[in-house]
Protein backbone atom coordinates (compact mmCIF):
# COMPACT_ATOMS: atom_id res chain seq x y z
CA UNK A 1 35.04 13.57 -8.27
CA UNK A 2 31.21 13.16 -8.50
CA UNK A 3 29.25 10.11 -6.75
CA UNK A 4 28.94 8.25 -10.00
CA UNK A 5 32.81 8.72 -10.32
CA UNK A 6 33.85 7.66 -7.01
CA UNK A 7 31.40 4.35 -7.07
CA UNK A 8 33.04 3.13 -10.55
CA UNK A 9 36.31 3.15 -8.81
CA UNK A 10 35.16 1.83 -5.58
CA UNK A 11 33.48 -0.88 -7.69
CA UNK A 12 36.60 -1.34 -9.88
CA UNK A 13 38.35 -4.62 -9.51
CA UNK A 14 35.69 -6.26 -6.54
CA UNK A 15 33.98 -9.12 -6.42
CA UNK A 16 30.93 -7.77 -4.50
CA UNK A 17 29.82 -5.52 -2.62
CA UNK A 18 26.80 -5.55 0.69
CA UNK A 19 25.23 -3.35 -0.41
CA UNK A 20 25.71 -1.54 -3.34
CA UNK A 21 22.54 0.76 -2.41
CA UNK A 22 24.11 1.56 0.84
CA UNK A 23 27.77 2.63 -0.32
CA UNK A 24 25.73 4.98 -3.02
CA UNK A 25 23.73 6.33 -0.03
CA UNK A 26 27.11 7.22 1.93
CA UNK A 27 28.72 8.66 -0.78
CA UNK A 28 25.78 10.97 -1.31
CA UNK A 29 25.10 11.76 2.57
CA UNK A 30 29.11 11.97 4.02
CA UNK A 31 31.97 13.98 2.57
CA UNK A 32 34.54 11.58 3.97
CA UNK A 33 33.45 8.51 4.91
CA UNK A 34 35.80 5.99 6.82
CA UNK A 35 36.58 2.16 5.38
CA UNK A 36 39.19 -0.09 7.02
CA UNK A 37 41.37 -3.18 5.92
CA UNK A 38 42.47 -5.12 8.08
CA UNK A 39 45.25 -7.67 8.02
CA UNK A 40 46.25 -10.52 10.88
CA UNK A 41 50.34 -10.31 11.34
CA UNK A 42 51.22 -13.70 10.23
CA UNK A 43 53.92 -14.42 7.54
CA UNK A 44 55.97 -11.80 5.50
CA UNK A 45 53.93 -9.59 3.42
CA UNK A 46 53.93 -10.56 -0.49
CA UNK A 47 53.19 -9.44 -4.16
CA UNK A 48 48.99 -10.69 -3.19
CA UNK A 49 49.16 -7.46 -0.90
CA UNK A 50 49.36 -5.52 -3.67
CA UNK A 51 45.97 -5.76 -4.93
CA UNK A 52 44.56 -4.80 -1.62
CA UNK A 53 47.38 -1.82 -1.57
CA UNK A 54 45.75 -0.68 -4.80
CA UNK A 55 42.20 -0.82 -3.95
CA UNK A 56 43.19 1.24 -0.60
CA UNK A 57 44.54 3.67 -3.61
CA UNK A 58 41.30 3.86 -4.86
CA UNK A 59 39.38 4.76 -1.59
CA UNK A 60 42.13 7.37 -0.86
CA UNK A 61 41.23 8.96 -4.59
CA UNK A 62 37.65 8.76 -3.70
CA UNK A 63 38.28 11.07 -0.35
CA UNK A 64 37.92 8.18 2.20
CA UNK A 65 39.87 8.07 5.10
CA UNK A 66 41.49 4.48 5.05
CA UNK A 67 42.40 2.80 8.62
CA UNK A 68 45.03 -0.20 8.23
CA UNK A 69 44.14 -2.25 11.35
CA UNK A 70 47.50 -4.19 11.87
CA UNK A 71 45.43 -7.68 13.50
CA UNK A 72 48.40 -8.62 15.97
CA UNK A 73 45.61 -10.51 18.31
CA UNK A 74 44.10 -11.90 15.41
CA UNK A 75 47.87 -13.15 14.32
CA UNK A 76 47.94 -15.19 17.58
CA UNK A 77 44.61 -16.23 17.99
CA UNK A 78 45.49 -18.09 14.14
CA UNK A 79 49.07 -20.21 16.08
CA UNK A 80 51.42 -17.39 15.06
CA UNK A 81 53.51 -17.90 18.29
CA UNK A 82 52.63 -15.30 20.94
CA UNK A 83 56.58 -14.61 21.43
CA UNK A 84 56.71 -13.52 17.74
CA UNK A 85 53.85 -11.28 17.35
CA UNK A 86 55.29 -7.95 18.45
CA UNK A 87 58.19 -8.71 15.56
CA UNK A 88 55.88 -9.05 13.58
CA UNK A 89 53.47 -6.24 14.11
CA UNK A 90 57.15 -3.80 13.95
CA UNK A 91 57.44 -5.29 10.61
CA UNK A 92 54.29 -4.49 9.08
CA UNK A 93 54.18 -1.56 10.30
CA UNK A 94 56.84 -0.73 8.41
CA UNK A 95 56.63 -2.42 5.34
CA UNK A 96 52.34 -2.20 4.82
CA UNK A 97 52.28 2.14 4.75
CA UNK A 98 55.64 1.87 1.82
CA UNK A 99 53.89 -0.51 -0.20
CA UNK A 100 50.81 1.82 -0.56
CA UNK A 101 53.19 4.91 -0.58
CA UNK A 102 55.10 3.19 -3.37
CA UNK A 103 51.85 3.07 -5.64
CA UNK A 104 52.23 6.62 -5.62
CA UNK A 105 48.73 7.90 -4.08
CA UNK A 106 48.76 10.42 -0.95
CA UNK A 107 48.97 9.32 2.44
CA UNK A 108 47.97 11.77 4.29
CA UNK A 109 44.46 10.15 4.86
CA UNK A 110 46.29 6.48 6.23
CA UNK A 111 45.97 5.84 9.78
CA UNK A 112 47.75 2.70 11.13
CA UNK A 113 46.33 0.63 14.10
CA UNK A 114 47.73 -1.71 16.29
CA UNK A 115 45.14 -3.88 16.98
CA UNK A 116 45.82 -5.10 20.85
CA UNK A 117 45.95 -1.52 21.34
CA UNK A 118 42.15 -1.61 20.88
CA UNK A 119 41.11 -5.16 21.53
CA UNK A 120 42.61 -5.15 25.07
CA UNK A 121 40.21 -2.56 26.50
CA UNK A 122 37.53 -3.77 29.01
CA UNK A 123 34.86 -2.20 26.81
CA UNK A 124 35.83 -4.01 23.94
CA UNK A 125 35.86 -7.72 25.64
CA UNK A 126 32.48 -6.66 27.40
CA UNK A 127 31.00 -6.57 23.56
CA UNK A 128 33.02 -9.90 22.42
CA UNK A 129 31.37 -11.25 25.35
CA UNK A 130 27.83 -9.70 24.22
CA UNK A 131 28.43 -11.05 20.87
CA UNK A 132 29.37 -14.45 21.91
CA UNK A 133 26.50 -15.31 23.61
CA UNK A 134 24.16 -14.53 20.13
CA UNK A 135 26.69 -16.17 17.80
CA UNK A 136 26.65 -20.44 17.81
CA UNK A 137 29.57 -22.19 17.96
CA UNK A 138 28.83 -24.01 14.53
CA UNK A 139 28.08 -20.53 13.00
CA UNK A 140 31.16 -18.75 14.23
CA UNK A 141 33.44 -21.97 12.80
CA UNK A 142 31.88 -21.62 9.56
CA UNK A 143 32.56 -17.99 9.47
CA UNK A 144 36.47 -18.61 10.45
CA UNK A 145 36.76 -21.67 7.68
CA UNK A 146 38.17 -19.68 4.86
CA UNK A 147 40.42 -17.89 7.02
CA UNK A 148 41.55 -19.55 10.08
CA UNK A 149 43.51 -23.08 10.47
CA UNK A 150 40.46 -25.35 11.30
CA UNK A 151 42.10 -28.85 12.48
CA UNK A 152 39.96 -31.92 13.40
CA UNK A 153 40.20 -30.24 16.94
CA UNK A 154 39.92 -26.93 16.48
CA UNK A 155 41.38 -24.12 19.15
CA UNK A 156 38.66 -22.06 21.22
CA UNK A 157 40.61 -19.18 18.98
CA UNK A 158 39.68 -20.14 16.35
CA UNK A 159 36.01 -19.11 17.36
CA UNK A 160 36.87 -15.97 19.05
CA UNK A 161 38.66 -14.62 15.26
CA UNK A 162 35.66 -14.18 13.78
CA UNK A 163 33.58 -12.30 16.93
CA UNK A 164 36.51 -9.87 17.16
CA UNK A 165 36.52 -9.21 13.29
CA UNK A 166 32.89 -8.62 13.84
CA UNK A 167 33.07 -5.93 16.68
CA UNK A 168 36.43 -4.24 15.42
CA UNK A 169 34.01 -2.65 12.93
CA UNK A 170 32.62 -0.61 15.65
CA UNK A 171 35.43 -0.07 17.99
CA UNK A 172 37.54 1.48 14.68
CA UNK A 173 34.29 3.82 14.09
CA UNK A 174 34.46 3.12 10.37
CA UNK A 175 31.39 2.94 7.79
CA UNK A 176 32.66 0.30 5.81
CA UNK A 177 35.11 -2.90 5.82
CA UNK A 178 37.25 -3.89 2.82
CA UNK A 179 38.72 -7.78 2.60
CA UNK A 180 39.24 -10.78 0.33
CA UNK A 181 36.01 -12.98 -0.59
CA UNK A 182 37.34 -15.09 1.80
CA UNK A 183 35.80 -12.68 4.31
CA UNK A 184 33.11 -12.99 3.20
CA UNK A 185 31.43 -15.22 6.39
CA UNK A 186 32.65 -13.02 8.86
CA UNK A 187 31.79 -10.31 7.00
CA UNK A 188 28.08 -11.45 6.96
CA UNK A 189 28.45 -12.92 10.73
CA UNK A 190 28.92 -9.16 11.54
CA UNK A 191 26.19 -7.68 9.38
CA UNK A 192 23.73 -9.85 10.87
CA UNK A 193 24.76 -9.61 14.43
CA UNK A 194 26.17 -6.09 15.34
CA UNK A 195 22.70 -5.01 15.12
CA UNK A 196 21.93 -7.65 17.79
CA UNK A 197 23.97 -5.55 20.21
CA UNK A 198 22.99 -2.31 19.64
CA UNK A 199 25.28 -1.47 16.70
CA UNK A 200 24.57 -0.45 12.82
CA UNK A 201 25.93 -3.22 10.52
CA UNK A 202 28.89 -1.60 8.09
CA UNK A 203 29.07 -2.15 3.98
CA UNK A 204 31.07 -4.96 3.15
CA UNK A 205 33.47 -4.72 0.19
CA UNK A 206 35.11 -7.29 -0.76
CA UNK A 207 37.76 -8.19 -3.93
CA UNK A 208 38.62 -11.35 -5.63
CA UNK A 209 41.76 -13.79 -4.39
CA UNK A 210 44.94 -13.82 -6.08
CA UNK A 211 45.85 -17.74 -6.76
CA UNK A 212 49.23 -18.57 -5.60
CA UNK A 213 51.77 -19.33 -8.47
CA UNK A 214 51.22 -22.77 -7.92
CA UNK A 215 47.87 -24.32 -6.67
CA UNK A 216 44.67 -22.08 -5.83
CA UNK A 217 45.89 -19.68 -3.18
CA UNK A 218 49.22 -17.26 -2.60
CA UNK A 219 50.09 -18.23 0.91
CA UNK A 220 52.72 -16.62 2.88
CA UNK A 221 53.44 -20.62 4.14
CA UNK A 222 54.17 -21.78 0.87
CA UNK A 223 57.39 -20.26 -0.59
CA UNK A 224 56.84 -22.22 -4.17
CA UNK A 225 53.13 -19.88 -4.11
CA UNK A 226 54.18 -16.58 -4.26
CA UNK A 227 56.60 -13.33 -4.50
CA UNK A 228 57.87 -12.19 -1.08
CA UNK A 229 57.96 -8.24 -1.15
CA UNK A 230 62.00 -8.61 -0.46
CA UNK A 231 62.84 -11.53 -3.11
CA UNK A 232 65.35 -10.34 -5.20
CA UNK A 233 65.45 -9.97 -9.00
CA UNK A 234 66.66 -13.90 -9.63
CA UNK A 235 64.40 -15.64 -6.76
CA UNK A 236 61.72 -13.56 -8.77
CA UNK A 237 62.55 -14.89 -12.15
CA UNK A 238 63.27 -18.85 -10.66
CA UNK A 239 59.77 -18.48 -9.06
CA UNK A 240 57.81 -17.06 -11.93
CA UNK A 241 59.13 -19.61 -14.28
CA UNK A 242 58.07 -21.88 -12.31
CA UNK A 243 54.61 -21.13 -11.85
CA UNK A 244 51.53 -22.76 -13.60
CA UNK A 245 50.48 -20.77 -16.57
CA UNK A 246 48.85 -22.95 -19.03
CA UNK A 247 48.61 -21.37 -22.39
CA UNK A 248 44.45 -20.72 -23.22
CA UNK A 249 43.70 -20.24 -19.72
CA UNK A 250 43.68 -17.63 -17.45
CA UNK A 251 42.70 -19.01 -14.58
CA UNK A 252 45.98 -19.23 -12.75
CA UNK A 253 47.98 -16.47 -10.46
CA UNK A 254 50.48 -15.20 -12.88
CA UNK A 255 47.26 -13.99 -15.22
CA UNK A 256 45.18 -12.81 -12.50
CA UNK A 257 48.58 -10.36 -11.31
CA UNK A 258 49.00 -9.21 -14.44
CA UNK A 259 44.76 -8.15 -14.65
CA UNK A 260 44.27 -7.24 -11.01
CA UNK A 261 47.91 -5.46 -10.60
CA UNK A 262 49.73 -4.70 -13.18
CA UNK A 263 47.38 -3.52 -15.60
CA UNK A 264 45.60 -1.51 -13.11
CA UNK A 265 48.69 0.52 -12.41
CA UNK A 266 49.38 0.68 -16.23
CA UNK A 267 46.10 2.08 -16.68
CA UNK A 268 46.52 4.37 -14.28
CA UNK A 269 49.35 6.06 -15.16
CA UNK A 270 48.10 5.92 -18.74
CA UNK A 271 50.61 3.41 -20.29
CA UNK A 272 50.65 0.56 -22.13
CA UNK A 273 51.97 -3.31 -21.21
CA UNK A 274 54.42 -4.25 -23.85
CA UNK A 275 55.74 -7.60 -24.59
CA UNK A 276 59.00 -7.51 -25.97
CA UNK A 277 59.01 -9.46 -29.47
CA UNK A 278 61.86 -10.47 -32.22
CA UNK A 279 61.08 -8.88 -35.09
CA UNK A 280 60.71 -12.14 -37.18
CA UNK A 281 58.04 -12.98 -34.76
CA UNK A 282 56.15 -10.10 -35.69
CA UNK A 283 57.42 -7.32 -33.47
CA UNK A 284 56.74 -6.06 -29.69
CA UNK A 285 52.99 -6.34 -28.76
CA UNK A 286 51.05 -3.54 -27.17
CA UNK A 287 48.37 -3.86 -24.68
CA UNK A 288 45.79 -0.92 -23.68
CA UNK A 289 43.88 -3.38 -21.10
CA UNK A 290 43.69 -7.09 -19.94
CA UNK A 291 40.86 -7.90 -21.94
């Protein structure tokens, strides 16, 4: 796979990307460059983890060596009860490396990484510390908003999330960070003040949300919003009938799973989505792509 090759998949399926002339220059300059994901162990994994699953495909295709940071700090630091955090670290952990297994892409280049196993060092809080006292509290709240439960009297934690996103881009060694847009204020409140420190600022990669099934965002606190990775075949079916899909627009979870999911994978293993049709209705209809 050439440069131009591995950038159209990199590209494929994001919302943006800072910068575009920097990820061409490491994909010219390093055989194997390093990207990490990383996810804070709150609520049980659902179908929205598969879109980040499959762009994690794409970075393996394009020779990158992918590091899953599993955020168990981050998990508490956002009211997941401290007593419940090792649970649920031992369950991504188990579930998160199947889910990208199951897309069928080799896993050779996946390392997992508990993230208190980093974030606890002394050198690590020395350079939170650092960062802390360049980053305002008013600009390290707007960089938690989107991701972080802000209250009208918001937890010191809340303001430490963002600082530790920021310098677990250099303690993981990695040239690159993939996440949601909603990432994207962290993701900037890193660029601009790693370098502060005496650190390079990473590429920032970032895909488009999945909306929940109903209302604007799948969240693993809403049951009604989304698939859970272990719902069975008739809590599937009661929840996708019940999910906003308003015929004309696509604007709406169940449309943006079929684009960003499903007909990614069909793609990929060069098949075609068929909807099953009565004859008298015309027949079965074939699809090649989403648009």
């Amino acid at each position: 796979m050439n440069v131009e090759e591995k950038l159209a998949l990199i590209k494929r399926n994001t919302e943006e990307i800072i910068t575009e002339k920097e990820l061409r220059e490491l994909l010219e300059k390093k055989k194997k460059p390093i990207i990490y994901w990383g996810t804070a162990t709150t609520g049980k994994p659902h179908i929205g983890y598969l879109f980040p699953a499959l762009k994690i495909a794409d970075f393996l295709k394009a020779g990158f060596h992918v590091k899953i940071l599993l955020a168990d700090l981050h998990a508490a630091l956002d009211n997941v009860p401290w007593t419940v955090v090792e649970k649920r670290y031992n369950y991504y952990e188990k579930i998160i490396p199947l889910l990208i297994k199951s897309i069928g892409v080799d896993i050779k280049e996946l390392e997992i990484i508990q993230g208190s196993e980093m974030q606890l060092k002394p050198e690590y809080m020395y350079d939170v510390l650092q960062m802390s006292s360049q980053v305002s509290v008013h600009d390290a709240t707007k960089a938690s908003s989107d991701v972080v439960k802000i209250s009208d009297n918001p937890k010191l934690s809340g303001i430490i999330y963002p600082i530790m996103q920021a310098i677990d881009e250099q303690y993981l060694d990695v040239d690159c960070q993939l996440g949601g847009t909603d990432q994207r204020k962290i993701m900037v409140l890193a660029r601009e003040n790693l370098p502060k420190i005496g650190y390079n600022a990473r590429i920032e990669i970032m895909n488009p949300l999945i909306p929940g099934l109903i209302g604007k965002k799948m969240s693993a606190s809403d049951e009604k919003s989304k698939v859970d990775l272990l719902d069975d075949a008739e809590a599937i079916k009661k929840k996708m009938n019940g999910a906003e899909c308003v015929a004309g627009d696509p604007d709406n979870g169940v449309m943006a799973f079929l684009k960003y999911v499903i007909m990614t994978i069909k793609q990929d293993n060069k098949e075609k989505f068929v909807i099953k049709r009565d004859k008298k209705y015309g027949g079965d209809l074939e699809y090649k792509n989403y648009e």
